[in-house]
Protein backbone atom coordinates (compact mmCIF):
# COMPACT_ATOMS: atom_id res chain seq x y z
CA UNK A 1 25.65 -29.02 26.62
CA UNK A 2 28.23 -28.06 23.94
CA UNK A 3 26.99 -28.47 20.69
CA UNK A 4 28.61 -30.24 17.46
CA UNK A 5 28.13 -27.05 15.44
CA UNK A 6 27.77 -23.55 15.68
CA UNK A 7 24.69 -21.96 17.42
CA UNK A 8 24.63 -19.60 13.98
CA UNK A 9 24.10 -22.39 11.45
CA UNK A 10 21.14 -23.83 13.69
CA UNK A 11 19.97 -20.45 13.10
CA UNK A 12 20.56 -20.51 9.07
CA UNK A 13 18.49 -24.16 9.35
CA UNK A 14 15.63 -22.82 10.69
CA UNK A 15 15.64 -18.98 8.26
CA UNK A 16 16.47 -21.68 5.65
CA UNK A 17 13.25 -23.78 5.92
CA UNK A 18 10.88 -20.42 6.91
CA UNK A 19 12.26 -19.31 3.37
CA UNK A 20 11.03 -22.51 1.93
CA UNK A 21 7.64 -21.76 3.62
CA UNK A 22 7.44 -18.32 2.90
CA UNK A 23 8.73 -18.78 -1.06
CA UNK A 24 5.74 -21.76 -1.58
CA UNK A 25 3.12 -19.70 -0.50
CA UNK A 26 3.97 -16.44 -2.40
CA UNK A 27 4.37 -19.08 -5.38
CA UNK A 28 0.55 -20.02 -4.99
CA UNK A 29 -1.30 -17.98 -7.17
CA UNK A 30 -0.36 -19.64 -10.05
CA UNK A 31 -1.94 -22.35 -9.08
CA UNK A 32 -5.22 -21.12 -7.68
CA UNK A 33 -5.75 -18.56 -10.82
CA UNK A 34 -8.09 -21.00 -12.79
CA UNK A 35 -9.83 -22.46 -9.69
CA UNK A 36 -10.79 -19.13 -8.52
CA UNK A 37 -11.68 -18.39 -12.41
CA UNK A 38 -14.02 -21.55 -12.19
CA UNK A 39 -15.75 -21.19 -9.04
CA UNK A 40 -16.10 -17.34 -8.62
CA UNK A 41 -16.28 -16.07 -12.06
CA UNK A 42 -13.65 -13.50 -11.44
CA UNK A 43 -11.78 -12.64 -14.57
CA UNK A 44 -7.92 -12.84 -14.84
CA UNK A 45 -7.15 -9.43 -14.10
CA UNK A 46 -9.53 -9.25 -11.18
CA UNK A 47 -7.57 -12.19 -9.76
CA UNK A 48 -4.15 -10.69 -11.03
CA UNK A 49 -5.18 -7.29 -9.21
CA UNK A 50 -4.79 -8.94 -5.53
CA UNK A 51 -1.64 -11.11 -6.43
CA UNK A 52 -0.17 -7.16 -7.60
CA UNK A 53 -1.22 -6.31 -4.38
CA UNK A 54 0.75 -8.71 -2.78
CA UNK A 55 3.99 -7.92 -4.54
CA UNK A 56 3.68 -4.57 -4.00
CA UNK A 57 3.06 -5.33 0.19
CA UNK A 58 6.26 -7.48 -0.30
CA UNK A 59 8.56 -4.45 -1.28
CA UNK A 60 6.47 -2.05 0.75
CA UNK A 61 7.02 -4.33 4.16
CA UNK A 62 10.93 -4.95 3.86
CA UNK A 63 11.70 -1.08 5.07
CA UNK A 64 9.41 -1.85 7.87
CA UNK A 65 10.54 -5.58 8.88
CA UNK A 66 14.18 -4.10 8.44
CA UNK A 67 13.41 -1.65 10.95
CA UNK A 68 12.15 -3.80 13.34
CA UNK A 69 14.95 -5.84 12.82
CA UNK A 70 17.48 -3.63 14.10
CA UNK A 71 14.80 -2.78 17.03
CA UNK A 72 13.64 -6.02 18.17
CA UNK A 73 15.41 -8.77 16.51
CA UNK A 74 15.12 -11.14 13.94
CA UNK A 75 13.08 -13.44 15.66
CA UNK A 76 10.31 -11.42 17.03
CA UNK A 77 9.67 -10.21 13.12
CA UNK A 78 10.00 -13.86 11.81
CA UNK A 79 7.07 -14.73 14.43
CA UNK A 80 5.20 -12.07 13.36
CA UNK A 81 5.47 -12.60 9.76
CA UNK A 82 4.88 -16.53 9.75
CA UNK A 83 1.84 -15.87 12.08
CA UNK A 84 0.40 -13.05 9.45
CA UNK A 85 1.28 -15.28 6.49
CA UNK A 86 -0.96 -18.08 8.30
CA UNK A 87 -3.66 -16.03 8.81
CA UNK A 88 -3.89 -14.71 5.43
CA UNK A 89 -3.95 -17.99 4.28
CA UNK A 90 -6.36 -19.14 7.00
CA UNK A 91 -8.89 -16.57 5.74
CA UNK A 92 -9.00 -17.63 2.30
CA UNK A 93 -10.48 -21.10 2.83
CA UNK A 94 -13.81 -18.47 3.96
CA UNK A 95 -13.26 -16.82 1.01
CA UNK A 96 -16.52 -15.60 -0.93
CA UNK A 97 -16.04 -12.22 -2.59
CA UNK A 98 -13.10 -10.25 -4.36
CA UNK A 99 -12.63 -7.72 -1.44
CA UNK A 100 -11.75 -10.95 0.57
CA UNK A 101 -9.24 -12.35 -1.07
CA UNK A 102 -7.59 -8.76 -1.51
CA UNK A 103 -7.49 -8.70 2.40
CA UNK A 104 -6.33 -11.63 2.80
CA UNK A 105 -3.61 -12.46 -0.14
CA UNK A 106 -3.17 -9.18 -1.31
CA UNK A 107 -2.35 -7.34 1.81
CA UNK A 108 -1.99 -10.09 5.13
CA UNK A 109 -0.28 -12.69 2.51
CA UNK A 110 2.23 -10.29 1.30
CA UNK A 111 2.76 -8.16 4.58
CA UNK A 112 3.76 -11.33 5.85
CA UNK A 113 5.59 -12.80 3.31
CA UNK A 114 7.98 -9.42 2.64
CA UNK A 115 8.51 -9.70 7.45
CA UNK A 116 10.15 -12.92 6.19
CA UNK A 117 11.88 -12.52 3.37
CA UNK A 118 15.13 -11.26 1.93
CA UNK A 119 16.06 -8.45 4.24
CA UNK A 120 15.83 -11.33 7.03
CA UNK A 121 18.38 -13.58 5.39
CA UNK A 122 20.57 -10.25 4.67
CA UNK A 123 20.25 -9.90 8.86
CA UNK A 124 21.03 -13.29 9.82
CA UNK A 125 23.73 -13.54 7.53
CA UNK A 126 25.44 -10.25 9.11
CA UNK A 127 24.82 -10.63 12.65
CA UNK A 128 25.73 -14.66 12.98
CA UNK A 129 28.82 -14.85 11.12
CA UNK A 130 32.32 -13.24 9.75
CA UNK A 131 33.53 -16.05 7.95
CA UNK A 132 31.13 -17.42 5.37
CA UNK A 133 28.86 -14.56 5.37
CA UNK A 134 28.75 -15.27 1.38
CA UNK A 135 27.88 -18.90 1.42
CA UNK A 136 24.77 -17.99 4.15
CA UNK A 137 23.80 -15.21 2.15
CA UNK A 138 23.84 -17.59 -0.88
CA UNK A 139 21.98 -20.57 0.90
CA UNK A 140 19.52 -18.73 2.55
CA UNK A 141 18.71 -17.02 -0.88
CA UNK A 142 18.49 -20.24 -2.65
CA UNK A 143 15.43 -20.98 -0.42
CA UNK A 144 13.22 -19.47 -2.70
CA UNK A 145 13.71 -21.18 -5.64
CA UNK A 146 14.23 -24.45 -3.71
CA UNK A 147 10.59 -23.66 -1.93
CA UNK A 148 9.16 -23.18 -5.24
CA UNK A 149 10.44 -26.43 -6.64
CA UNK A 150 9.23 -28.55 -3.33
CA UNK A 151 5.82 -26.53 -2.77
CA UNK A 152 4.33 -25.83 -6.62
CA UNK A 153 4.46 -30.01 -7.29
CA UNK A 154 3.08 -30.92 -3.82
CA UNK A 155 0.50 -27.94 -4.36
CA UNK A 156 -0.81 -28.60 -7.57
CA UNK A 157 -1.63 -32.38 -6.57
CA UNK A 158 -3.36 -31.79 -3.98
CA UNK A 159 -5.23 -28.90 -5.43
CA UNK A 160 -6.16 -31.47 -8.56
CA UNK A 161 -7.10 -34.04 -6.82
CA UNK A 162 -9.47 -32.12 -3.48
CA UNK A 163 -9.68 -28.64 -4.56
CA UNK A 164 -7.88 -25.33 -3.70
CA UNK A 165 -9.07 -24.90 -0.17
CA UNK A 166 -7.28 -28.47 0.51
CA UNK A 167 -4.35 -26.60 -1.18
CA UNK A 168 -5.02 -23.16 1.00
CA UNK A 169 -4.79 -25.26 4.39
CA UNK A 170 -1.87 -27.28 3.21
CA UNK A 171 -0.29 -23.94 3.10
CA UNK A 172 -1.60 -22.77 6.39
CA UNK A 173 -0.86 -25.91 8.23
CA UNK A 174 3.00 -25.66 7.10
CA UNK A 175 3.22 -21.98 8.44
CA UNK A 176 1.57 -23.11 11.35
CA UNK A 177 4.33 -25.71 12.28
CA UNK A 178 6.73 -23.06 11.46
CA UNK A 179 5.97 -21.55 14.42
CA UNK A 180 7.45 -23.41 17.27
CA UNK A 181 10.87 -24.30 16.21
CA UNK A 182 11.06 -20.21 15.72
CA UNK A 183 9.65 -20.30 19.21
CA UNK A 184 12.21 -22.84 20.77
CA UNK A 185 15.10 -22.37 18.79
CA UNK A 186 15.49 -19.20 17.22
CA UNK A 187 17.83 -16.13 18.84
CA UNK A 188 17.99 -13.13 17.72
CA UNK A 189 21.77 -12.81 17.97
CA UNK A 190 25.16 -14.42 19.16
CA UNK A 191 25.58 -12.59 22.31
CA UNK A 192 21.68 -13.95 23.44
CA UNK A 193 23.33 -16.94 24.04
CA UNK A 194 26.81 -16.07 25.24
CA UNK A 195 28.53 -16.39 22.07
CA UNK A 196 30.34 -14.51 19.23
CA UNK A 197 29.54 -14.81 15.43
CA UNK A 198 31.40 -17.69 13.25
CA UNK A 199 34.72 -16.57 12.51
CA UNK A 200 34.83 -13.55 14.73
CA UNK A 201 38.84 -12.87 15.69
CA UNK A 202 39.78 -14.83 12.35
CA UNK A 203 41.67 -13.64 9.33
CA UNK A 204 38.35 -11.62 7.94
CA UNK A 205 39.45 -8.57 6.40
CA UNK A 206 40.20 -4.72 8.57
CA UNK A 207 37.08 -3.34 5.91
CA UNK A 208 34.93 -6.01 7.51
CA UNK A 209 35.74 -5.62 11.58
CA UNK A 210 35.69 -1.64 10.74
CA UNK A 211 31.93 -1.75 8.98
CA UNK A 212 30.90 -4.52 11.97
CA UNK A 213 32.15 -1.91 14.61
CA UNK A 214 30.06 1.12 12.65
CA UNK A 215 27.64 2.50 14.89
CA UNK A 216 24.12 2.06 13.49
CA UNK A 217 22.98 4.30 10.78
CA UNK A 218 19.75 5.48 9.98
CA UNK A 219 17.70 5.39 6.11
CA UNK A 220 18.29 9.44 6.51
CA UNK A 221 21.86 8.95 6.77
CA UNK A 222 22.33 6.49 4.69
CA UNK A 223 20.14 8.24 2.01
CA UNK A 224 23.17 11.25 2.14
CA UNK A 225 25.73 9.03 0.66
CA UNK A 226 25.53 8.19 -3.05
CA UNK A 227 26.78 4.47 -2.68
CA UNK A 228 23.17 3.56 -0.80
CA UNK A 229 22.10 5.00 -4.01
CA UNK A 230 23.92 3.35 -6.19
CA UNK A 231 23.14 0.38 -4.65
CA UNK A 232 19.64 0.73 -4.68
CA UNK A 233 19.75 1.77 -8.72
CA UNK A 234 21.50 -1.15 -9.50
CA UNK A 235 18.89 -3.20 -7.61
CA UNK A 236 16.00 -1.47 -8.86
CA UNK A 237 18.00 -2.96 -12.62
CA UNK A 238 17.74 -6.49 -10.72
CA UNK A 239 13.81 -6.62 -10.22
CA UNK A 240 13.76 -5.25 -13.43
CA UNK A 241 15.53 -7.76 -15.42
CA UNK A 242 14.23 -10.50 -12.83
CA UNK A 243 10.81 -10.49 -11.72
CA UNK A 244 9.23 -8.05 -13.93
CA UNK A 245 10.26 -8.54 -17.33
CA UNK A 246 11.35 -12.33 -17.49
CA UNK A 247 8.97 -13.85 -14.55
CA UNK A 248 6.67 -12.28 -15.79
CA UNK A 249 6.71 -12.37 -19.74
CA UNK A 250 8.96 -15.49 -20.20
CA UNK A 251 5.71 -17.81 -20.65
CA UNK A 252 3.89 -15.35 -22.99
CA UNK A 253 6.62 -14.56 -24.96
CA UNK A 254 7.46 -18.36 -25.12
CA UNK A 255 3.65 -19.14 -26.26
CA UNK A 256 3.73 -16.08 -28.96
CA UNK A 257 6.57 -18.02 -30.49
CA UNK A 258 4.41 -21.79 -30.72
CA UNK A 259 6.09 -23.24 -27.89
CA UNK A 260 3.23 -25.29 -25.77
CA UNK A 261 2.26 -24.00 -22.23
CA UNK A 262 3.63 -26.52 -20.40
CA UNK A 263 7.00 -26.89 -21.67
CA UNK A 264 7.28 -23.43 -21.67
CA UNK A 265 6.36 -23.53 -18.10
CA UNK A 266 9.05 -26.83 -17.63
CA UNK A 267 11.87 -24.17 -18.51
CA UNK A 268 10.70 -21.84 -14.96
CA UNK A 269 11.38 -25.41 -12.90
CA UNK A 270 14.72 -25.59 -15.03
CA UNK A 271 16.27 -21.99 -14.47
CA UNK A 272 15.02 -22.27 -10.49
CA UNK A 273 17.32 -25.49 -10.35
CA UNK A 274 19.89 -23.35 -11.82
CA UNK A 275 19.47 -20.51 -9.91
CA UNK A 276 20.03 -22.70 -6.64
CA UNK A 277 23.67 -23.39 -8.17
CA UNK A 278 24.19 -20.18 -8.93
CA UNK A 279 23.61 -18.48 -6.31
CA UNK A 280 25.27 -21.10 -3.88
CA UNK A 281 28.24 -20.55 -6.11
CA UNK A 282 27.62 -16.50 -5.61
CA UNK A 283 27.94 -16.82 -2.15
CA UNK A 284 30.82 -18.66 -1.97
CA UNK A 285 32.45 -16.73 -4.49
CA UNK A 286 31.50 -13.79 -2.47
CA UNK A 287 33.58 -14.44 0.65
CA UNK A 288 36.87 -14.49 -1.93
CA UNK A 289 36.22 -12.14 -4.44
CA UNK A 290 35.86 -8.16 -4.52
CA UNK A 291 31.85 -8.71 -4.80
CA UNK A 292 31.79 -5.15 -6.72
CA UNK A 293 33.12 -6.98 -9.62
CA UNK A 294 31.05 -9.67 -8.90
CA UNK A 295 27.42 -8.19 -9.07
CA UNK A 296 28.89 -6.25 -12.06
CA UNK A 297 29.62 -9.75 -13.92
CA UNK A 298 26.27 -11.15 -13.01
CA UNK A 299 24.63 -7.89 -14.75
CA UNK A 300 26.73 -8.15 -18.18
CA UNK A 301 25.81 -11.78 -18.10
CA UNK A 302 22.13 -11.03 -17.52
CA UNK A 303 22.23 -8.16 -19.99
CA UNK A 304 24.24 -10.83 -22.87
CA UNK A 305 21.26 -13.49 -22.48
CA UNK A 306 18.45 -10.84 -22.59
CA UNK A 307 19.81 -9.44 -26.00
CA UNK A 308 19.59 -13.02 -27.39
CA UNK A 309 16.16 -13.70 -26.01
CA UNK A 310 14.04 -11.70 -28.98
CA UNK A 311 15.94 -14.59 -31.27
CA UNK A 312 14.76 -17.55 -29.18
CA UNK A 313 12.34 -19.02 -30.54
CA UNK A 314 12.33 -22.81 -30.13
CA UNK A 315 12.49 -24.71 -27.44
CA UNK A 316 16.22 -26.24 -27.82
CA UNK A 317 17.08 -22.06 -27.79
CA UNK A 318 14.62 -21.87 -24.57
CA UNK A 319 16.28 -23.89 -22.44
CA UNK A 320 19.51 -22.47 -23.15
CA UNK A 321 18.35 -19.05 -22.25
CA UNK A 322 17.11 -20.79 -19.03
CA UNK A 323 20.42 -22.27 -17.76
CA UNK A 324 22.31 -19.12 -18.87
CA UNK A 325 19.69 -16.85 -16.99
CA UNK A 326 19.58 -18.97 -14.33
CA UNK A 327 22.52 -19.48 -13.52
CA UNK A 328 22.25 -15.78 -12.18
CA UNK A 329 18.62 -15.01 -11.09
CA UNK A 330 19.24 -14.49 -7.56
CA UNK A 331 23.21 -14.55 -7.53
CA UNK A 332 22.86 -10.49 -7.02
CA UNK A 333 21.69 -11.01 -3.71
CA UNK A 334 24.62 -11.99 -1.49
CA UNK A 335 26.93 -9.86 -3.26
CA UNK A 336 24.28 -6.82 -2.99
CA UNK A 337 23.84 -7.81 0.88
CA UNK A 338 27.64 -8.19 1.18
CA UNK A 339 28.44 -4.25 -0.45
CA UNK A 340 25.61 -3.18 1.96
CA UNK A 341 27.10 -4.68 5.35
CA UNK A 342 30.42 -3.43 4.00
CA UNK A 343 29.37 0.06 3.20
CA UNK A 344 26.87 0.63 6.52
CA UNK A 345 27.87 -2.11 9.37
CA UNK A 346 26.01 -5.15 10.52
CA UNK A 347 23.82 -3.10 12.79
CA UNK A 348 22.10 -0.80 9.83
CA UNK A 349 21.79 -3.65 7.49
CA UNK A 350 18.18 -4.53 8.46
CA UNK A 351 16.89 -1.14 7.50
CA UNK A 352 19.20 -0.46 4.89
CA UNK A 353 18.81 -3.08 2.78
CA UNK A 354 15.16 -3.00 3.40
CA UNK A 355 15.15 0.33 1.40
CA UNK A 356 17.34 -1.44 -1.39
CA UNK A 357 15.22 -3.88 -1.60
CA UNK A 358 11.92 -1.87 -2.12
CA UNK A 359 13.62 -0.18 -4.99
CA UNK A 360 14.15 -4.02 -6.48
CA UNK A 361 10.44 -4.33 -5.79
CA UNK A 362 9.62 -0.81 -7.30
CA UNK A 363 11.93 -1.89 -10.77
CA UNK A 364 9.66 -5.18 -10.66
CA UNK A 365 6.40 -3.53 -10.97
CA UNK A 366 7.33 -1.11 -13.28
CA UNK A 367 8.97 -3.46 -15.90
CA UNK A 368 6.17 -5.98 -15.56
CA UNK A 369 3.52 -2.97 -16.72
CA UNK A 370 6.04 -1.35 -19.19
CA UNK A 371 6.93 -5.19 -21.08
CA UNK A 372 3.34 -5.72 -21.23
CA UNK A 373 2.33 -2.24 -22.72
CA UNK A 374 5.48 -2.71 -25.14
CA UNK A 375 3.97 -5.95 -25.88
CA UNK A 376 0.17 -4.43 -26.72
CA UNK A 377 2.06 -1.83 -28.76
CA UNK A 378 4.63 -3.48 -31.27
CA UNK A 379 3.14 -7.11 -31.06
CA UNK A 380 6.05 -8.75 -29.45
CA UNK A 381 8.34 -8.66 -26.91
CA UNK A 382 11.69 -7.89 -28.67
CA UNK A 383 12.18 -3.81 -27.62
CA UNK A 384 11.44 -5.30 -23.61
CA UNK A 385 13.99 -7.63 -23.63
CA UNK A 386 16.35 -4.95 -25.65
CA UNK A 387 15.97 -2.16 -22.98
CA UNK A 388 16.17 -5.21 -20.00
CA UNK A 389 19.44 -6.27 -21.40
CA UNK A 390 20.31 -1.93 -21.53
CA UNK A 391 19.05 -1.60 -18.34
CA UNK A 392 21.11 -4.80 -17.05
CA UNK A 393 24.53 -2.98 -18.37
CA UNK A 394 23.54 0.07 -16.78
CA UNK A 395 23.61 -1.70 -13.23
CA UNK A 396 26.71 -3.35 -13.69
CA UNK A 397 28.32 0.11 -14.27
CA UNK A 398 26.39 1.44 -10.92
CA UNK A 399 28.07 -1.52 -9.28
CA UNK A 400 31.44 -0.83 -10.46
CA UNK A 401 31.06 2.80 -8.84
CA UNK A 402 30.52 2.04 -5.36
CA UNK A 403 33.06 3.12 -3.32
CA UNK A 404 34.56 0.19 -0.35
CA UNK A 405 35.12 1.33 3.49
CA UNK A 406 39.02 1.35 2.68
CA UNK A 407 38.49 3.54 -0.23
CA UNK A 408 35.79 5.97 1.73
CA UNK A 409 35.24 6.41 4.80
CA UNK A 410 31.97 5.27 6.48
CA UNK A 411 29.35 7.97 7.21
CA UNK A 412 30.57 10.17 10.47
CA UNK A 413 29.79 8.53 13.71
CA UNK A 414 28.34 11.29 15.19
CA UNK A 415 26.05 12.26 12.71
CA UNK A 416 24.83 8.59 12.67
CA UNK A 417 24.50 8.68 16.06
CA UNK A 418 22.02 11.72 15.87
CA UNK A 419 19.88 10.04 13.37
């Protein structure tokens, strides 16, 4: 039977809603803090020392689930990585000491979570389609903050209302339903089915059929040329300026300044609504503009709104800073994603940008510790958000100095071909 649509955006419908899935879940612990607090007696940075955990798994897993990628195919990983996410959940609702719950959502939550996450979409984008690579990149990277505005509501009630083990198999039951559509309807590329990607023998670009046609590189390889470098510096910027300093110290700073808890906390739900524009917008902006120049305009703009931040101190100024910022929280992904599939081929991007993306991981961690520290130090955050907004600029320059297939050639066949 000949279907309305193209096999590949059945494919993008079903990464889109495991992205959902995957995004509520790894949103979860800031909901579950104080009921752990209150029935265990763990303090905050016991509980904070297994939801680390987890972020680190998260980068540390995307080199492997990239890998595996390129081996075995999307949806043998995305199997894997729902199933492991259930079962991490599964074995909190036995949970009864610390060890257990960094087994379970330190290590099987985030192992699971980082099979299914952005190097996935970066895949499915690349092998599925030509044309509109940028929009799928941009939908499927929208998922997160779309999961976290459906799943944090919806978790929180239920938590209220029947406890956080009601919320833990709410969780478990939605990765568990996951699995079959993956099962049914979920190939792991266009020739499984008979088919070629959307848009293949259209008007895409020579750069773009040359990098599809590139034989498949290895990390090694790739590790020899200085834009995979560059690429993974200016991403390591990214999860600094993202995730580390301002997911992390937004609230704090927010609070240090009188604004209340919760609508400091309202702003988070207001820059992810932004950041599903934006980076919708980033995607299709990325299929029509050089997306170089792009990722460098997202950093300046990043860098801009993190220099004001130290003066913010109301919450009219707050939820400024949160549509600016939000606007471009995630729009660095497709474009990042798009440089990578140009640079290395369709084939390597798994792998590849499973490396890049561990650096973004890496820059997380490391700004989160070095904001706080900052914080302890001076008594405010004004020097963190100084250096983000330094650090920000400094990416957009490492953009700007990646080199495109037409301008450098891709890395010598046969050498790839030996790695």
């Amino acid at each position: 039977m000949k279907l309305p649509v193209h096999y590949g955006w059945i494919v993008v419908a079903l990464a889109f809603t495991t992205t959902l899935v995957v995004a509520g879940v790894r949103s979860a612990p800031a909901v579950f803090i104080v009921p752990l607090e209150a029935e265990f007696g763990w303090n905050r940075a016991e509980i904070a020392s297994a939801i680390s955990l987890n972020l680190l798994m998260f980068g540390m897993a995307a080199p492997l689930s990239g890998w595996l990628i390129d081996r075995y195919g999307p949806r043998t990983v995305m199997l894997g990585g729902v199933l492991m996410l259930g079962l991490g959940i599964s074995g909190t609702l036995m949970l009864q000491s610390l060890w257990q719950l960094v087994l379970f959502w330190g290590i099987l939550v985030g192992l699971g979570a980082g099979a299914s996450g952005s190097v996935l979409s970066a895949t499915i984008a690349t092998r599925w389609f030509v044309a509109r690579r940028g929009l799928v990149l941009g939908l499927l990277s929208s998922g997160t903050s779309t999961g976290q505005l459906i799943f944090i509501p919806q978790l929180m009630l239920i938590v209220v209302t029947m406890g956080w083990r009601a919320g833990s198999a709410f969780l478990a039951c939605a990765c568990a339903v996951m699995l079959l559509p993956i099962l049914l309807w979920m190939r792991n590329d266009p020739a499984a089915i008979g088919a070629q990607p959307f848009g293949a023998g259209g008007s895409e670009s020579a750069a773009a059929r040359q990098a599809d046609a590139a034989p498949r590189i290895g990390i090694r390889e790739a590790a020899r040329t200085r834009e995979f470098w560059l690429l993974a510096l200016s991403f390591f910027a990214c999860g600094a300026t993202t995730n580390g300093l301002v997911g992390t110290h937004l609230i704090p700073h927010s609070i240090d300044h009188g604004i209340p808890e919760v609508t400091a906390a309202a702003t988070v739900g207001v820059m992810g609504g932004m950041n599903f524009i934006g980076t919708l917008l980033s995607g299709y902006l990325t299929d029509r503009v050089d997306p170089r120049k792009l990722l460098a305009c997202y950093y300046v703009f990043r860098g801009l709104s993190l220099f004001a931040l130290p003066f913010v101190t109301d919450f009219a100024g707050l939820m400024i800073f949160a549509v600016v910022y939000g606007l471009d929280w995630f729009a660095t992904v497709p474009a990042t994603v798009a440089i990578t599939a140009n640079r290395f081929g369709r084939r390597s991007i798994g792998s590849i940008y499973g490396w890049i993306f561990l650096s973004h991981q890496i820059g997380s961690a490391m700004a989160a510790v070095s904001a706080g520290a900052i914080r302890v130090w001076l008594g405010d955050y004004q020097m963190a958000f100084i250096a983000g907004g330094c650090i920000a600029l400094v990416g957009a320059g490492m953009a700007l100095l990646v080199r495109t297939p037409s301008r450098a050639p891709l890395v010598d066949v046969s050498r790839a071909a030996a790695a």
